[in-house]
N, C-alpha and C. Protein backbone atom coordinates (compact mmCIF):
# COMPACT_ATOMS: atom_id res chain seq x y z
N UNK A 1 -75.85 17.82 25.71
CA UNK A 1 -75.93 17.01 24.51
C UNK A 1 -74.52 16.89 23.92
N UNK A 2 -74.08 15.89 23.75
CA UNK A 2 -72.62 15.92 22.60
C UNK A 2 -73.25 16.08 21.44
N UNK A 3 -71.76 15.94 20.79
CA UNK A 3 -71.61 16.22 19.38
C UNK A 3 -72.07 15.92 18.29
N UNK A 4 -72.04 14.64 18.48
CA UNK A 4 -72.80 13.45 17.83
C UNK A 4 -74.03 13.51 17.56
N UNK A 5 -74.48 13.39 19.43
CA UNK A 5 -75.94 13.34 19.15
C UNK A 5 -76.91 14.89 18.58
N UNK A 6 -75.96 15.66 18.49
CA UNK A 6 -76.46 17.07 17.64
C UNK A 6 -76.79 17.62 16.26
N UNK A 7 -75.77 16.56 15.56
CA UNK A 7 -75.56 16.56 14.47
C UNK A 7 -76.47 15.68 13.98
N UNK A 8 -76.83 14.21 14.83
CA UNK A 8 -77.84 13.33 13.93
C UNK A 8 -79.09 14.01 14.04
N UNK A 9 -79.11 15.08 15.60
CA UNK A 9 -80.56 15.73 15.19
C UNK A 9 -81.03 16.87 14.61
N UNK A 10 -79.86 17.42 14.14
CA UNK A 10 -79.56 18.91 12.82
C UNK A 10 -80.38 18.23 11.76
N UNK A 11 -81.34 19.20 11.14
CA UNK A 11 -81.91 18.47 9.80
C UNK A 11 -81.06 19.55 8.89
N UNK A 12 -80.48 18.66 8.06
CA UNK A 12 -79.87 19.12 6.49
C UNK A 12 -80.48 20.05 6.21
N UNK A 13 -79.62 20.93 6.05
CA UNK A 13 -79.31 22.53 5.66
C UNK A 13 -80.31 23.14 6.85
N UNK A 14 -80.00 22.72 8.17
CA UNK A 14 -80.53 23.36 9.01
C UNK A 14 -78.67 24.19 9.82
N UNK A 15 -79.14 25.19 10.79
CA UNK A 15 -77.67 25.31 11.09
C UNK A 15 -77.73 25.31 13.04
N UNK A 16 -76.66 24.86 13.24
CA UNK A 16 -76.39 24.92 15.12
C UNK A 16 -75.25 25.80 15.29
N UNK A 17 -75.31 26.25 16.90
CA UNK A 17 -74.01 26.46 17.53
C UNK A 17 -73.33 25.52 18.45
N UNK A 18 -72.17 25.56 18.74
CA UNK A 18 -71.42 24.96 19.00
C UNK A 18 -70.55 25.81 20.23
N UNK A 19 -70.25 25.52 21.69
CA UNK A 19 -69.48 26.25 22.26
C UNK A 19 -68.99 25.47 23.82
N UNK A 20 -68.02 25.48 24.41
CA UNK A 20 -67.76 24.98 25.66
C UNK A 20 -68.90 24.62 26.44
N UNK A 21 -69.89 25.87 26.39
CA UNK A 21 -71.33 25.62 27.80
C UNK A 21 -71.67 24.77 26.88
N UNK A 22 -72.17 24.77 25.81
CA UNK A 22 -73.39 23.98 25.29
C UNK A 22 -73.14 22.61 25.18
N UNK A 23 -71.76 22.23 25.33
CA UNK A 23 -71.42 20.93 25.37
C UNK A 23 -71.03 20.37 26.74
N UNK A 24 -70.92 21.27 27.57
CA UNK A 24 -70.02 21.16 29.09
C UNK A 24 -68.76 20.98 29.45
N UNK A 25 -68.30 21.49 28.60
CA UNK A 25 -66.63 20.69 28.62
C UNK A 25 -66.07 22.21 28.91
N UNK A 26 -64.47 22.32 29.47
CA UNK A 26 -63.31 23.71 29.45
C UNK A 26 -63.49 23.54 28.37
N UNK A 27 -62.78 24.88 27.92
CA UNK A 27 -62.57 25.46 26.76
C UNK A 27 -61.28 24.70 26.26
N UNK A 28 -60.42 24.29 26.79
CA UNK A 28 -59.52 23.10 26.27
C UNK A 28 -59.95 22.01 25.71
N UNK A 29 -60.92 21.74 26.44
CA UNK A 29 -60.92 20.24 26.03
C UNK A 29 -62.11 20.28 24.64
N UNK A 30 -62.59 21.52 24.46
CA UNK A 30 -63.51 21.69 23.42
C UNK A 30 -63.13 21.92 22.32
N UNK A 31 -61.74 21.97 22.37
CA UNK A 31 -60.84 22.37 20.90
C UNK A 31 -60.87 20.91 20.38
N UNK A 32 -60.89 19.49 20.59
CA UNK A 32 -61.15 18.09 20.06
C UNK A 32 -62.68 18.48 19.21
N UNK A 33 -63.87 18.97 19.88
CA UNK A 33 -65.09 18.92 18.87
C UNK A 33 -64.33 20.31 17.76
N UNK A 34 -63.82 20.78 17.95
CA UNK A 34 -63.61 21.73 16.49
C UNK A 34 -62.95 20.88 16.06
N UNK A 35 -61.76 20.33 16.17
CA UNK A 35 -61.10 19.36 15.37
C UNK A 35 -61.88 18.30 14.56
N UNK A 36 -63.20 17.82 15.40
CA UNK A 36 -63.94 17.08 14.70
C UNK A 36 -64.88 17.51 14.08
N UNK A 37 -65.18 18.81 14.27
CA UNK A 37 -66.01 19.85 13.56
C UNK A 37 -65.55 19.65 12.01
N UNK A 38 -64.12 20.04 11.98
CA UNK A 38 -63.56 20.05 10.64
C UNK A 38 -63.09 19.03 10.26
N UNK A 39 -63.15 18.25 10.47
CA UNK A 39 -62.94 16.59 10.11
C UNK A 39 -64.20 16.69 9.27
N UNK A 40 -65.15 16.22 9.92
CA UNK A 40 -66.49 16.44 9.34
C UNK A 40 -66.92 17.57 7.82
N UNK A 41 -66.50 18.96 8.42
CA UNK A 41 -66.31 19.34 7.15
C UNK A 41 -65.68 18.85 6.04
N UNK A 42 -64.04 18.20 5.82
CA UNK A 42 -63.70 18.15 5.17
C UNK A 42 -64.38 17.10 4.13
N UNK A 43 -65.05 16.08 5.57
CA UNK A 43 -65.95 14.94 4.78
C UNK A 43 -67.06 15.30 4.09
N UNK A 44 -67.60 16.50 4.00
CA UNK A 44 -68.68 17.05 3.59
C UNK A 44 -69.76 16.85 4.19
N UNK A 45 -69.98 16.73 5.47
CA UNK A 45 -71.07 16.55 6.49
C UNK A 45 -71.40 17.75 7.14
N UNK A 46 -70.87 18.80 6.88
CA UNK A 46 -71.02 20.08 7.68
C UNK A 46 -70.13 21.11 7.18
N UNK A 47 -70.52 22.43 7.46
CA UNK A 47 -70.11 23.70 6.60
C UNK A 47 -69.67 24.35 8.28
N UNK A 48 -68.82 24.96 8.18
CA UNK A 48 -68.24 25.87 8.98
C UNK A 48 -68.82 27.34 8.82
N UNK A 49 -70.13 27.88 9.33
CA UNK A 49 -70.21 29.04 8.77
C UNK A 49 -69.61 30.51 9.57
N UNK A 50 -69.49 30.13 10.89
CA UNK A 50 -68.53 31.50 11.61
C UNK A 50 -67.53 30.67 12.61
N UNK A 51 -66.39 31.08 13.17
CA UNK A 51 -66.15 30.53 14.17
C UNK A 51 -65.49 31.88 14.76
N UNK A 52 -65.80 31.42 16.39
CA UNK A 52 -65.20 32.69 17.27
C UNK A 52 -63.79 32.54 18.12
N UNK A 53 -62.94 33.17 18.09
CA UNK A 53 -61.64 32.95 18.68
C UNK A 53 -61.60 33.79 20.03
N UNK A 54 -61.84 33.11 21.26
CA UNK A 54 -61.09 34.06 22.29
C UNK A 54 -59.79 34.53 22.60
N UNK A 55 -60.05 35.72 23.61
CA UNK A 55 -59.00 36.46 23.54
C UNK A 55 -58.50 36.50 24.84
N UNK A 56 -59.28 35.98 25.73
CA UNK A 56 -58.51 36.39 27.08
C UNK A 56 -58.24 35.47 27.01
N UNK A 57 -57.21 34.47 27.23
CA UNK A 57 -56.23 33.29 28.01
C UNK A 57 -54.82 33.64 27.01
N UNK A 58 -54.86 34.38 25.87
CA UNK A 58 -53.65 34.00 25.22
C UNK A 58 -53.65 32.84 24.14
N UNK A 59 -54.67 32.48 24.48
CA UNK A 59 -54.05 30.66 23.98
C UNK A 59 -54.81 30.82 22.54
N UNK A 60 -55.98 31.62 22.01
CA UNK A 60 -56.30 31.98 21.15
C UNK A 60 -57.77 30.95 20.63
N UNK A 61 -58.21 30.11 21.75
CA UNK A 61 -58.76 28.81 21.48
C UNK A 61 -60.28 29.65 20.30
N UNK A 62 -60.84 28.23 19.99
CA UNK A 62 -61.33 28.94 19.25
C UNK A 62 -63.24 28.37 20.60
N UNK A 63 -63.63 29.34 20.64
CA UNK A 63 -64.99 29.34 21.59
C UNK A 63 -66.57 29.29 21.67
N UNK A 64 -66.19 29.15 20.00
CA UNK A 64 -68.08 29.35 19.49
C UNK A 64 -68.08 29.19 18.01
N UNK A 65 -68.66 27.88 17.30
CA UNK A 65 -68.18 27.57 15.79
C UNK A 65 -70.28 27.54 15.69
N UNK A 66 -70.62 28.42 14.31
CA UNK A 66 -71.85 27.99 13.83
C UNK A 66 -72.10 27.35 12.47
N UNK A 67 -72.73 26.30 13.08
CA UNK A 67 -72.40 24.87 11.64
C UNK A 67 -73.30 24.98 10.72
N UNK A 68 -73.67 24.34 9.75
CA UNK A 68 -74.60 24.06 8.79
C UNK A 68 -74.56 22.39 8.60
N UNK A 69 -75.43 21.88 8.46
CA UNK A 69 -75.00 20.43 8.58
C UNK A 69 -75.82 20.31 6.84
N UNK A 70 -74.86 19.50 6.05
CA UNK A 70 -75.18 19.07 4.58
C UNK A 70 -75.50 17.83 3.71
């Protein structure tokens, strides 16, 4: 499922996770949905309630965000 279509099916003040498997993408290329994760937040469409940072590559990506949609 993308991003998109997750969020239109989140019911308000319900909450999801968010992570590389669950979307299918590397862990690189999954740092764009956090970016749009918090886009979204800032628009007030969604609450950031944990996010997880890995540790093995160095790179610090972030690997598992759980949303609240508002």
């Amino acid at each position: 499922m993308d991003l998109a279509s997750l969020i239109d099916a989140t019911k308000v003040g319900s909450t999801f996770s968010i992570s590389p498997q669950s979307l299918s993408v590397p862990i690189s290329e999954f740092q764009s949905a956090v970016r749009e994760i918090r886009r979204l937040e800032k628009d007030g469409v969604v609450s950031v309630i944990k996010e997880h940072n890995e540790s093995s590559s160095g790179n610090d990506y972030v690997d598992l965000l759980f949303v609240e949609k508002l």
